[in-house]
Protein backbone atom coordinates (compact mmCIF):
# COMPACT_ATOMS: atom_id res chain seq x y z
CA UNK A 1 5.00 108.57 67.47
CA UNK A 2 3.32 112.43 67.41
CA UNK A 3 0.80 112.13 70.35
CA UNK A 4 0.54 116.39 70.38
CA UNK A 5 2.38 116.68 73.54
CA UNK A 6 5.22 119.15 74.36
CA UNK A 7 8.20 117.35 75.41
CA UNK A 8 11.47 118.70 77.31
CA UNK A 9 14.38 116.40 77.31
CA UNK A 10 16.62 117.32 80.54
CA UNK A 11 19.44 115.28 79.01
CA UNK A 12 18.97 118.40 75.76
CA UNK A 13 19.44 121.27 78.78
CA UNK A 14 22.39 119.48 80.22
CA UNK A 15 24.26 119.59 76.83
CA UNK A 16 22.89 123.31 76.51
CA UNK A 17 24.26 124.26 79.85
CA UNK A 18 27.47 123.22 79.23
CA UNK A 19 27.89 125.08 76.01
CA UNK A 20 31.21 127.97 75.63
CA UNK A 21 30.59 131.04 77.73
CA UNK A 22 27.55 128.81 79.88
CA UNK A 23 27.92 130.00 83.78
CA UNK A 24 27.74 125.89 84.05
CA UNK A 25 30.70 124.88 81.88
CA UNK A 26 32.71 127.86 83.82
CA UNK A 27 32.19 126.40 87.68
CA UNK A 28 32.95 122.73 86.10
CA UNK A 29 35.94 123.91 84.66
CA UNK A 30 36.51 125.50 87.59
CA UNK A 31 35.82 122.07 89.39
CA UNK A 32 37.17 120.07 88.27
CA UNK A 33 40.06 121.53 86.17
CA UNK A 34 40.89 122.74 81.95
CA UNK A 35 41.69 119.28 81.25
CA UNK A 36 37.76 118.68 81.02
CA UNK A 37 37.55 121.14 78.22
CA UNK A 38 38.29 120.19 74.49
CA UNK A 39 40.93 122.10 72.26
CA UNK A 40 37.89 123.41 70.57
CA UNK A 41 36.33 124.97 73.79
CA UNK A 42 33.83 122.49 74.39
CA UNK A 43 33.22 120.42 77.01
CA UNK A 44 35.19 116.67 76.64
CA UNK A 45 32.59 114.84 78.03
CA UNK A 46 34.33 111.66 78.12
CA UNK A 47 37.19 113.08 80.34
CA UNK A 48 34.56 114.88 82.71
CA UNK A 49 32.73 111.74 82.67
CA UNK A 50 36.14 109.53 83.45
CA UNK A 51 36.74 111.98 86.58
CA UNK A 52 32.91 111.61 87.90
CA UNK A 53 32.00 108.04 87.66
CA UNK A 54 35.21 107.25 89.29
CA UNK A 55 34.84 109.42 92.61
CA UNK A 56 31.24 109.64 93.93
CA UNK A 57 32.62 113.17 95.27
CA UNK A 58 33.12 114.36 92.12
CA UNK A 59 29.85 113.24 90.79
CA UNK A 60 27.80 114.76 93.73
CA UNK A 61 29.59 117.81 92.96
CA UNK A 62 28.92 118.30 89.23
CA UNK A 63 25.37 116.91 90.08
CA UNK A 64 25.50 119.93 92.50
CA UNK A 65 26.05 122.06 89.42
CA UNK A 66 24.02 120.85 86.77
CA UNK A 67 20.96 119.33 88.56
CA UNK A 68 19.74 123.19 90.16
CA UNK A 69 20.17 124.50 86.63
CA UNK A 70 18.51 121.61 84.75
CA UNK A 71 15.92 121.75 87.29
CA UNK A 72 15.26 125.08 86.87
CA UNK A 73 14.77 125.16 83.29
CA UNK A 74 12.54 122.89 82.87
CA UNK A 75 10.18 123.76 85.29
CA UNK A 76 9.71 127.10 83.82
CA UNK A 77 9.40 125.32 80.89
CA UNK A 78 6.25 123.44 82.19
CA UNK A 79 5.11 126.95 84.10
CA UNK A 80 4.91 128.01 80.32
CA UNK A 81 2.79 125.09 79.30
CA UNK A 82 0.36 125.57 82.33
CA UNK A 83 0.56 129.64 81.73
CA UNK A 84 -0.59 128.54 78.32
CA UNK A 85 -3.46 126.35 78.93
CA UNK A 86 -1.46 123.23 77.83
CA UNK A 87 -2.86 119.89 79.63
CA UNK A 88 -0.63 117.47 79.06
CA UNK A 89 3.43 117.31 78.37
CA UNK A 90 6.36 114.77 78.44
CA UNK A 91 10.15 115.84 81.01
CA UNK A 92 11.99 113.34 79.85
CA UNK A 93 14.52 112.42 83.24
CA UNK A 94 16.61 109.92 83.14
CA UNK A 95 17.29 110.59 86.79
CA UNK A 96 13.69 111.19 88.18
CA UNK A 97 13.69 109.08 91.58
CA UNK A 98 17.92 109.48 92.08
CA UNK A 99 16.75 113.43 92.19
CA UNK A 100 12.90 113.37 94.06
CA UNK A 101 11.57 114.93 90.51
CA UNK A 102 8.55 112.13 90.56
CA UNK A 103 6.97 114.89 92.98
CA UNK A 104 6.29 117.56 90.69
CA UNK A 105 4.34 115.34 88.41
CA UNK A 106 1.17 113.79 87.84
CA UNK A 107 2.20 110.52 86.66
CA UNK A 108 5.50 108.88 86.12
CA UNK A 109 6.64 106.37 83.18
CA UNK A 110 9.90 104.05 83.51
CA UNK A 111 10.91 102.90 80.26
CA UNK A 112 13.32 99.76 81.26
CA UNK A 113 14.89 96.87 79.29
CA UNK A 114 16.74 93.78 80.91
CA UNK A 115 20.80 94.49 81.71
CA UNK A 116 21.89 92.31 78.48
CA UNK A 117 19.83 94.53 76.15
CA UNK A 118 21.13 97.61 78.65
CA UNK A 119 24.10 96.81 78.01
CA UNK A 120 24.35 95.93 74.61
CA UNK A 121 22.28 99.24 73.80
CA UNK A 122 25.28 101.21 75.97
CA UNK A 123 27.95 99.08 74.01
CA UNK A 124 27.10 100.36 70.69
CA UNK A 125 27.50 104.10 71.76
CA UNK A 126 30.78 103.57 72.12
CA UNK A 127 30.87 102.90 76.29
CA UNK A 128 33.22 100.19 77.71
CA UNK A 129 32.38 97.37 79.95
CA UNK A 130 33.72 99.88 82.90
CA UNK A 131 32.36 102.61 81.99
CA UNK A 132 28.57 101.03 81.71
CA UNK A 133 29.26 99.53 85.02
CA UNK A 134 30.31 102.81 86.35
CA UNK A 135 27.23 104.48 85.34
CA UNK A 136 25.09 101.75 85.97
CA UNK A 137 26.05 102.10 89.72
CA UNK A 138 25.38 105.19 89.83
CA UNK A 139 21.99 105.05 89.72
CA UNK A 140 19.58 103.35 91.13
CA UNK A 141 18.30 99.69 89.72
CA UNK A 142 15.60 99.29 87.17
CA UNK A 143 13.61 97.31 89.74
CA UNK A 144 13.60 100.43 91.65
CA UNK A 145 12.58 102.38 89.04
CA UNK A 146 9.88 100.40 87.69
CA UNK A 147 8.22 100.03 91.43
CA UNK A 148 8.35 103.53 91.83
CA UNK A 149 6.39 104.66 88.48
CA UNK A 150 3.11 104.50 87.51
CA UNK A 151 3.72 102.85 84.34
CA UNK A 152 6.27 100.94 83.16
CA UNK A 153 7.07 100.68 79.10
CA UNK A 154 8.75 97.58 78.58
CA UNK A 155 11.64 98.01 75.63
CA UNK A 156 12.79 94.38 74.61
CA UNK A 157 11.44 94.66 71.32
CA UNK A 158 10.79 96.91 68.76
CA UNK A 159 9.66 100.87 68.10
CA UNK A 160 6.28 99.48 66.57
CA UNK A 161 5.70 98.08 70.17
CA UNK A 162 7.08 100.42 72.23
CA UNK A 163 4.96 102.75 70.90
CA UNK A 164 2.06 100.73 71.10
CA UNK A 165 2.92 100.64 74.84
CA UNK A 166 3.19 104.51 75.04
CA UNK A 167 -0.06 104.82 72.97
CA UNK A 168 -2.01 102.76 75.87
CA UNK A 169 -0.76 104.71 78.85
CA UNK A 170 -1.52 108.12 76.82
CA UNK A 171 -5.43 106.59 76.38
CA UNK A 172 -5.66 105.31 79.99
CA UNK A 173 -4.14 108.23 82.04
């Protein structure tokens, strides 16, 4: 669905700010040591993810890393839409409460699904039954998240409907 509206994905800075020769991927290597990066140069995500999600420390300190520089991007991203005369615009962050982001915009949207579709949606990327726990914990629940927001998208079912859904909120906001 093509509603007009610029949309920033933090999740697409985070994998830009860890890229060879990023200031980011340096102070994580740095961090938390060379065996995070990849023969190729490139971050191994799965090992830096192995050594945050099992050491709160260690996530609070690449958080410390990323989050400022993620932050930063994208809201001179949204400076440029405002600068431009832009009125409305999707930041897509999957951590928006866990980091007190909700405050910078007008309206929030949770997209949620139950833990068994969660889950299952987490399974077939690859993740183990640890590591979606691990991550899971990390964050805060789906309950939270959906009392927080102004809008919640329910995703149990099917792109026709979750569009549908995203249609609505776009009409009535």
């Amino acid at each position: 669905m093509d509603l007009g509206w610029a949309v920033i994905d933090t999740d697409d800075i985070a994998r830009e700010l860890v890229q060879p020769g990023q200031d980011a991927l340096n102070e994580i290597i740095a961090a938390f040591g060379d065996t995070v990066l990849g023969a190729d140069g490139h971050l191994d995500r799965k090992e830096l993810a192995r050594k945050v999600f099992e050491n709160a420390e260690a996530r609070v300190k690449l958080e410390g890393i990323l989050h400022p520089r993620i932050r930063d991007r994208w809201t001179a991203q949204v400076d440029g839409w405002v600068r431009s005369g832009r009125q409305k615009g999707v930041v897509i962050i999957p951590l928006l409460f866990e980091t007190a982001a909700e405050k910078f915009f007008d309206r929030s949207v949770c997209i949620a699904c139950g833990l068994a579709t969660q889950k299952r949606r987490l399974s077939a990327r690859g993740w183990s039954d640890v590591e979606i726990s691990q991550r899971l914990s990390a964050q805060w629940s789906i309950d939270e998240k959906m009392n927080r927001a102004d809008f919640v998208v329910w995703n149990e079912s099917n792109l026709e409907i979750l569009n549908r859904q995203i249609e609505w909120i776009s009409q009535h906001n």
